[in-house]
C-alpha atoms as a PDB file:
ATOM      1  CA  UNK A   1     -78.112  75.515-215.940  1.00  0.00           C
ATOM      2  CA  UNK A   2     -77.509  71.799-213.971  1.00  0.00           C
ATOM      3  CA  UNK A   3     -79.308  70.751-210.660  1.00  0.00           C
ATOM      4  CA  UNK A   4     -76.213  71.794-208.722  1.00  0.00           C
ATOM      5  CA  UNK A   5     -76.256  75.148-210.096  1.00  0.00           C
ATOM      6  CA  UNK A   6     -79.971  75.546-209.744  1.00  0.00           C
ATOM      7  CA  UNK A   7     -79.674  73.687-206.056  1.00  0.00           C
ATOM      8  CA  UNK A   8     -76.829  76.212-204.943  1.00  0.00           C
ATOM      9  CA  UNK A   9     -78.637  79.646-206.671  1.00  0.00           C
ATOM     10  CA  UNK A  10     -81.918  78.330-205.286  1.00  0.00           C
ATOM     11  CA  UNK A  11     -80.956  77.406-202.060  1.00  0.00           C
ATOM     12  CA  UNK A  12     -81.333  80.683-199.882  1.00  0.00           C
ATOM     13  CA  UNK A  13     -84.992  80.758-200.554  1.00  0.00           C
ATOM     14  CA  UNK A  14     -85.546  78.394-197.783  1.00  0.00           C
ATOM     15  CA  UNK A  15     -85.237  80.625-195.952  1.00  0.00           C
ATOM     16  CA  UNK A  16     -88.533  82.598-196.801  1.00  0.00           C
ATOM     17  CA  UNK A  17     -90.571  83.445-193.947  1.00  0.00           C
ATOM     18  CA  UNK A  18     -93.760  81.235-192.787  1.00  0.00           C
ATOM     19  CA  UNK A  19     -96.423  81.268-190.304  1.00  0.00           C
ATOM     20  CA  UNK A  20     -94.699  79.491-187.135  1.00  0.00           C
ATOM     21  CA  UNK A  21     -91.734  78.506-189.319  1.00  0.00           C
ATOM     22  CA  UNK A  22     -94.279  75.577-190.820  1.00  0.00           C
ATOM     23  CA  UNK A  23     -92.515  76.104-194.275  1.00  0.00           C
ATOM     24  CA  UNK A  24     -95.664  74.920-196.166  1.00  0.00           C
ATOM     25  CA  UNK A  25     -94.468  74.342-199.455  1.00  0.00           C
ATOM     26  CA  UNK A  26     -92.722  71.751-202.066  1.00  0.00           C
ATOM     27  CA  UNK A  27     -91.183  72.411-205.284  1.00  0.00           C
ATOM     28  CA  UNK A  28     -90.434  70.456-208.279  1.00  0.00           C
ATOM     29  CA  UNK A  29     -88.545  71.495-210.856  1.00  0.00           C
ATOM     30  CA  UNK A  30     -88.633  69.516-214.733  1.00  0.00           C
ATOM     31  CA  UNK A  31     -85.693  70.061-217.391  1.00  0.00           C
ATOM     32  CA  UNK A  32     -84.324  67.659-219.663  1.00  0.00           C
ATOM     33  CA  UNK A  33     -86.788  64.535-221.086  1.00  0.00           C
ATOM     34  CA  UNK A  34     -88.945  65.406-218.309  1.00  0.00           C
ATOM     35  CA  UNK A  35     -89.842  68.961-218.912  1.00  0.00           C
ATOM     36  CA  UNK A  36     -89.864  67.150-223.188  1.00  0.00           C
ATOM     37  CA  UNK A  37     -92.772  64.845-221.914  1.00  0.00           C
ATOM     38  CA  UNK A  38     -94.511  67.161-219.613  1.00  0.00           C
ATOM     39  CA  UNK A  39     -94.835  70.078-223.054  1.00  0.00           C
ATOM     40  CA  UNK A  40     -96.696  67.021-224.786  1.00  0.00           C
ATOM     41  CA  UNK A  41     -98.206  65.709-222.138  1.00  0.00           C
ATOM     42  CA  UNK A  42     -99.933  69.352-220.829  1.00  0.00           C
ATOM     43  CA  UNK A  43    -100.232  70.292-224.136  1.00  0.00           C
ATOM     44  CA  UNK A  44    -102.887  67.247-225.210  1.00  0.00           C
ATOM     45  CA  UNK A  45    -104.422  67.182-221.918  1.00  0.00           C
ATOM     46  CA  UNK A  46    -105.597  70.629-221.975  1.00  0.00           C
ATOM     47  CA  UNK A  47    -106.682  70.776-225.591  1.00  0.00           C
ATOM     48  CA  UNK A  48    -108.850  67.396-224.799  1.00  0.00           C
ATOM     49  CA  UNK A  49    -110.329  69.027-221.772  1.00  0.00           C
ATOM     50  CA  UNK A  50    -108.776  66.734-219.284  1.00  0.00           C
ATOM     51  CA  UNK A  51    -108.330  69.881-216.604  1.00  0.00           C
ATOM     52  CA  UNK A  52    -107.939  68.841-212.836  1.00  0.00           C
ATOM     53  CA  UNK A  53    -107.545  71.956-210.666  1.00  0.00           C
ATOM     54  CA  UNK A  54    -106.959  71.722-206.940  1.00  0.00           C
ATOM     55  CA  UNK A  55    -107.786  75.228-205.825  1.00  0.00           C
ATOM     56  CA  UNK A  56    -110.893  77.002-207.794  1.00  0.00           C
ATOM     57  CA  UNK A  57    -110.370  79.670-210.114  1.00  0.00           C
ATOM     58  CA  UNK A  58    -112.372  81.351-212.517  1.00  0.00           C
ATOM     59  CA  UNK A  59    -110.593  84.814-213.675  1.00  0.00           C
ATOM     60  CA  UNK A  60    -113.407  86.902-212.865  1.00  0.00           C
ATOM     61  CA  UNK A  61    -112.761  90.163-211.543  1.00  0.00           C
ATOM     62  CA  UNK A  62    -114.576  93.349-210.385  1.00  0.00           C
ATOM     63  CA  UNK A  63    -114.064  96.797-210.995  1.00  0.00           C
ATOM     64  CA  UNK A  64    -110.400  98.160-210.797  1.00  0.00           C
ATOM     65  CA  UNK A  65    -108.819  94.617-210.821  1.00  0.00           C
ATOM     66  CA  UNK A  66    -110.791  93.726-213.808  1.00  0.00           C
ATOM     67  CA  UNK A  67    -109.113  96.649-215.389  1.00  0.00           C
ATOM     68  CA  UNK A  68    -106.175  96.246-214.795  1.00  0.00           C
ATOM     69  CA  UNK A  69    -106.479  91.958-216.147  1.00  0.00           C
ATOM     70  CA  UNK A  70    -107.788  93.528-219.246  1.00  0.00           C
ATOM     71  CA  UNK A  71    -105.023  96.424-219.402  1.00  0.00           C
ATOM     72  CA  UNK A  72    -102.358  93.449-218.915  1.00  0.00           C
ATOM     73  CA  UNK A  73    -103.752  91.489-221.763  1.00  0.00           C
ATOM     74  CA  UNK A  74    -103.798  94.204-224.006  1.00  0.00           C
ATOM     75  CA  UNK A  75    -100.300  94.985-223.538  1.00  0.00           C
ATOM     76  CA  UNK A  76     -99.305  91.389-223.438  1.00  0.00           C
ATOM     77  CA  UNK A  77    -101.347  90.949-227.426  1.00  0.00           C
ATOM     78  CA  UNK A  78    -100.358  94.179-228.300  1.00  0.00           C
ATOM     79  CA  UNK A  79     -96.336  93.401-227.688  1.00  0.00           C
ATOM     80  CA  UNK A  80     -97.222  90.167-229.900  1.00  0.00           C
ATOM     81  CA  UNK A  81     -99.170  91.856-232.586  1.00  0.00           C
ATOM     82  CA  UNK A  82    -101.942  89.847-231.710  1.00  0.00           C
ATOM     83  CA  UNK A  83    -105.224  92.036-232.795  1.00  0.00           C
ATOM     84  CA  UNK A  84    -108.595  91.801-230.231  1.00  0.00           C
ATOM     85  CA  UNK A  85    -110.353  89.642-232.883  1.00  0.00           C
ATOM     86  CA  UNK A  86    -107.489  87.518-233.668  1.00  0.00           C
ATOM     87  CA  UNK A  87    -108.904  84.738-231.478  1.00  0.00           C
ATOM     88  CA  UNK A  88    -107.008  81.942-232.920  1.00  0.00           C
ATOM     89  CA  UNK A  89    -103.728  84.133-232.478  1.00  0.00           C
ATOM     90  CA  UNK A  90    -104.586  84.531-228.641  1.00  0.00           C
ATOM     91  CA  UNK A  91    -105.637  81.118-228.296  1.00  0.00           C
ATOM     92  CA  UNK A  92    -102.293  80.232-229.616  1.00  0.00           C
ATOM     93  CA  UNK A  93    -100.425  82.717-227.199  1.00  0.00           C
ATOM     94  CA  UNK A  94    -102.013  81.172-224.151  1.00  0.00           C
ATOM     95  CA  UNK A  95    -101.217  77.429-225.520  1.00  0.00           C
ATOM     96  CA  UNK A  96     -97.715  77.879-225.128  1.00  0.00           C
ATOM     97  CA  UNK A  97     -98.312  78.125-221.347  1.00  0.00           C
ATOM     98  CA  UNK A  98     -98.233  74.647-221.202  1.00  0.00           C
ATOM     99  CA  UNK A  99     -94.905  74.340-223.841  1.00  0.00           C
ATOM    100  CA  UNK A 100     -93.411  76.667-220.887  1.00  0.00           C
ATOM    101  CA  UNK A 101     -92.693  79.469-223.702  1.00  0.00           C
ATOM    102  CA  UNK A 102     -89.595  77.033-224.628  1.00  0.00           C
ATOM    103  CA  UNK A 103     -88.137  77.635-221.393  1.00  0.00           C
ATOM    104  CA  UNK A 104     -85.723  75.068-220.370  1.00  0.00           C
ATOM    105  CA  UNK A 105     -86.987  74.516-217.142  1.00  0.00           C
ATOM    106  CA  UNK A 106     -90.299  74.743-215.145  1.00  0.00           C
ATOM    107  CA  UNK A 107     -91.168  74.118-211.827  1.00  0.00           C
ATOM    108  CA  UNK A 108     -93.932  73.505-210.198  1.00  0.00           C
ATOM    109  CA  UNK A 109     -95.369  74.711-206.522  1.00  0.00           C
ATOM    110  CA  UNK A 110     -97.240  72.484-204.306  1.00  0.00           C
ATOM    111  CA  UNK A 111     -99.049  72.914-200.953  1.00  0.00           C
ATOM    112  CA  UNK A 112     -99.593  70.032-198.746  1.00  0.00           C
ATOM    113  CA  UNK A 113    -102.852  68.391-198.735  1.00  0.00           C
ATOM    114  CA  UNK A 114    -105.186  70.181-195.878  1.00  0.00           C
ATOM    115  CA  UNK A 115    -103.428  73.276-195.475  1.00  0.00           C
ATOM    116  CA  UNK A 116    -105.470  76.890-196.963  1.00  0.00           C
ATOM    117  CA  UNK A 117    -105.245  80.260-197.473  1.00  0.00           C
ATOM    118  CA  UNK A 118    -102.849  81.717-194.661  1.00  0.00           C
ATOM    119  CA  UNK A 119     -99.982  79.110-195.884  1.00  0.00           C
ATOM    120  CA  UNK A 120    -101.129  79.603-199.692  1.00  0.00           C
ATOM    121  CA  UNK A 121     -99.802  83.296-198.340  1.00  0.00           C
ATOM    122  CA  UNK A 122     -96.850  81.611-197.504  1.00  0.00           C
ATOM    123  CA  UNK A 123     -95.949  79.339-200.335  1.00  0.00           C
ATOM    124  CA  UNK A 124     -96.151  82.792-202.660  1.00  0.00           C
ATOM    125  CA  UNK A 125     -93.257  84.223-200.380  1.00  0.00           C
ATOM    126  CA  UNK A 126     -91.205  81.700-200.854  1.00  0.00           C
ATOM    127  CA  UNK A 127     -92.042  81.320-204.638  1.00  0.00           C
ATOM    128  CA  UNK A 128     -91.162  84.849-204.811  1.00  0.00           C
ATOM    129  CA  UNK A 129     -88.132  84.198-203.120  1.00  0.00           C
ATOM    130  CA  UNK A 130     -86.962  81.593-205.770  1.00  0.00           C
ATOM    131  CA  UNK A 131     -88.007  84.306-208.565  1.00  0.00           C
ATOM    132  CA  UNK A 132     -85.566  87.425-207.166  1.00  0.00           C
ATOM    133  CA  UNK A 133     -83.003  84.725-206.633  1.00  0.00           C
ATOM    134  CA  UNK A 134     -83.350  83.521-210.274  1.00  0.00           C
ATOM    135  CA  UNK A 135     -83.261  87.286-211.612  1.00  0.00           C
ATOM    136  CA  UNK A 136     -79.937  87.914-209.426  1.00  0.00           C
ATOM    137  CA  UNK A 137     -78.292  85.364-211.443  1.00  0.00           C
ATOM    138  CA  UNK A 138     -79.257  86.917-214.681  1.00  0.00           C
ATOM    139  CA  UNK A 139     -82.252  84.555-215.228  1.00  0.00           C
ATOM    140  CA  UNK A 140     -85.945  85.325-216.177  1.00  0.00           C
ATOM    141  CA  UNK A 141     -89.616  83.754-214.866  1.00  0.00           C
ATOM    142  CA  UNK A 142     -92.873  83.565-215.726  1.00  0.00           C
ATOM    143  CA  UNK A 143     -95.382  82.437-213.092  1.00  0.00           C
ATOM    144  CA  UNK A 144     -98.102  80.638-214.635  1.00  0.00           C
ATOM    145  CA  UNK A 145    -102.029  80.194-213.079  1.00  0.00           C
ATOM    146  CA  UNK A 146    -102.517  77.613-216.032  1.00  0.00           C
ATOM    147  CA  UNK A 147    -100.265  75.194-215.486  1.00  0.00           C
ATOM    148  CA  UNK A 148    -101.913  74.833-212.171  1.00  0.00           C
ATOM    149  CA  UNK A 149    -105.365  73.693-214.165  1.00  0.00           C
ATOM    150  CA  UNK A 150    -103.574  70.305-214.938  1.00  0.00           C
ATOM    151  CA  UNK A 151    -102.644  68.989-211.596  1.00  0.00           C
ATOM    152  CA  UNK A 152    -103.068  65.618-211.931  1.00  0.00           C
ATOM    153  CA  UNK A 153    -101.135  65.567-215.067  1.00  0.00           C
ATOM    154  CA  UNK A 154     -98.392  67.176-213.148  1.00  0.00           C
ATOM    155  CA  UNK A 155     -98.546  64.394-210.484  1.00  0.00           C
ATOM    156  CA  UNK A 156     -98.657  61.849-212.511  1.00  0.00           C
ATOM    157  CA  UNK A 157     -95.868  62.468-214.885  1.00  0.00           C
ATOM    158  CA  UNK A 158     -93.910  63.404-212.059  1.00  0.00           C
ATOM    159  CA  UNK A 159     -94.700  60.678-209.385  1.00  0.00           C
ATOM    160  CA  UNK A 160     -96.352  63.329-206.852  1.00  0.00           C
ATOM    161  CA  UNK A 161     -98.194  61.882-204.816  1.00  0.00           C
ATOM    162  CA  UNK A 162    -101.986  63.624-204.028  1.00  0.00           C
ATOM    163  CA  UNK A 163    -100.964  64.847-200.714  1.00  0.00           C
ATOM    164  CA  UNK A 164     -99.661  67.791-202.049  1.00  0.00           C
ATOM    165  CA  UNK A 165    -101.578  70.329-203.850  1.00  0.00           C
ATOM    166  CA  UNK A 166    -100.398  72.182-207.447  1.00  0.00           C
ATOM    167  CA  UNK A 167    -100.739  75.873-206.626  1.00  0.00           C
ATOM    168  CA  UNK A 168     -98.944  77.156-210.019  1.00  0.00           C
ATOM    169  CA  UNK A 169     -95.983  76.344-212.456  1.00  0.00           C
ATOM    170  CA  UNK A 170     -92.915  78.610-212.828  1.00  0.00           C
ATOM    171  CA  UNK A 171     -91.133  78.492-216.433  1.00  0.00           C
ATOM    172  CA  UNK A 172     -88.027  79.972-216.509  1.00  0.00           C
ATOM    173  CA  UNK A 173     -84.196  80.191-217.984  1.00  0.00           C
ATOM    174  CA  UNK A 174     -82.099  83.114-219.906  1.00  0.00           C
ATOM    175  CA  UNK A 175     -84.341  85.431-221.698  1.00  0.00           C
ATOM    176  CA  UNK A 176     -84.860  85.859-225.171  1.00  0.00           C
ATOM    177  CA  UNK A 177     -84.694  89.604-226.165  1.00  0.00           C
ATOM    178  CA  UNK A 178     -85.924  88.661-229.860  1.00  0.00           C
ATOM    179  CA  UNK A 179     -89.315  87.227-227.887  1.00  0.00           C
ATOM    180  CA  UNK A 180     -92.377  89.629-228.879  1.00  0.00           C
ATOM    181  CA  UNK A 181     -93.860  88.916-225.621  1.00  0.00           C
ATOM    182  CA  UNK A 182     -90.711  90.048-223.789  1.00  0.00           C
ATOM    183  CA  UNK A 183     -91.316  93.506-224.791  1.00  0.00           C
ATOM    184  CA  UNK A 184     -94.293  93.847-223.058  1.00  0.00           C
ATOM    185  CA  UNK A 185     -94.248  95.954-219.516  1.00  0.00           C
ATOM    186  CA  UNK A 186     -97.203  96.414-217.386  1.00  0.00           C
ATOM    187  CA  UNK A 187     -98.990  99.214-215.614  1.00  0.00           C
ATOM    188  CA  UNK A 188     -98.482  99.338-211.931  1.00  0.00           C
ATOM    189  CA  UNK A 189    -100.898 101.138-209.422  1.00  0.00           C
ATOM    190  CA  UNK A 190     -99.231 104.377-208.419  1.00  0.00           C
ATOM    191  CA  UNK A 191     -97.689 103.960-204.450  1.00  0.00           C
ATOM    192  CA  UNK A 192    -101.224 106.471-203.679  1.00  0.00           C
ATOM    193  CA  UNK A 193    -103.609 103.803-205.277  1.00  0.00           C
ATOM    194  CA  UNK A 194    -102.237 101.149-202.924  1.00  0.00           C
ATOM    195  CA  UNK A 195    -100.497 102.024-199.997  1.00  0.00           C
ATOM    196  CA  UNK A 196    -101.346 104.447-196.943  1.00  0.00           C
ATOM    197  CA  UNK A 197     -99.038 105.873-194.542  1.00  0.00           C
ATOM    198  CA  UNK A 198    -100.463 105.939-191.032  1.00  0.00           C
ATOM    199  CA  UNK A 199     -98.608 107.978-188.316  1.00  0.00           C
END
């Protein structure tokens, strides 16, 4: 899919609410030689340790969440035939985070510099919004926590300047229903876990 294609389908997501209509949020999307470079470029970077993150993260969770990360993995390895002690197998899997799982595009969403966690809040709606828009049109996405370990790689190959802030990357394009890890589906909390009805 072209930039005008992507520009037209993507479009409506500007839309997406925000606190007093501030619209907190940039995205850049790579295909072509660019997204080429960036798959070597994240790929080195990480394996050499060169991480620059610009909002912490550290993956531990508590109780029910932490169940339900370990749940997701499990499914995730399982759909790959990756075994628990296979830790070169899953070290693999999570490497191809930063080849974008072959995907022909990615894109990348930024916050500007200063702003926190209310328009964080708000740059997720509007990333959603460009994910249900995708899936209308027949594509697939993957949001991806570790491409956001690598901002500075991602601004520089890009030209970004610092004033805005990598949240996460989104790979995406048609799916592949030979892909292992496509055949992997999730739990979900029931509607009782997570939602109460007051009234």
């Amino acid at each position: 899919m072209g930039r005008a294609e992507l520009e037209s389908l993507l479009q409506p997501a500007l839309r997406s609410p925000s606190n007093c209509n501030t619209q907190p949020w940039f995205l850049h999307i790579a295909s072509g030689e660019v997204i080429e470079r960036l798959r070597t470029r994240l790929t080195a970077d990480f394996s050499a340790g060169r991480l620059s993150l610009d909002f912490p993260y550290d993956g531990k969770y508590e109780g029910v969440y932490r169940d339900r990360q370990y749940a997701a993995a499990q499914a995730l390895y399982s759909a790959m035939d990756i075994t628990r002690d296979d830790k070169a197998g899953r070290h693999e899997a999570f490497m191809r985070n930063f080849s974008f799982f072959d995907a022909p595009h990615v894109g990348f969403f930024f916050l500007p510099e200063g702003f926190g966690l209310r328009e964080a809040c708000d740059l997720g709606m509007f990333a959603q919004s460009v994910m249900l828009l995708l899936e209308s049109a027949g594509l697939q996405s993957c949001p991806q926590t570790a491409l956001g370990f690598l901002a500075d790689s991602v601004r520089d190959e890009l030209q970004v300047g610092s004033e805005q802030r990598l949240m996460f990357g989104l790979s995406f394009g048609y799916p592949d229903p030979e892909a292992p890890a496509n055949r992997c589906v999730t739990e979900r909390a029931s509607v009782d876990d997570v939602m109460r009805f007051h009234g």
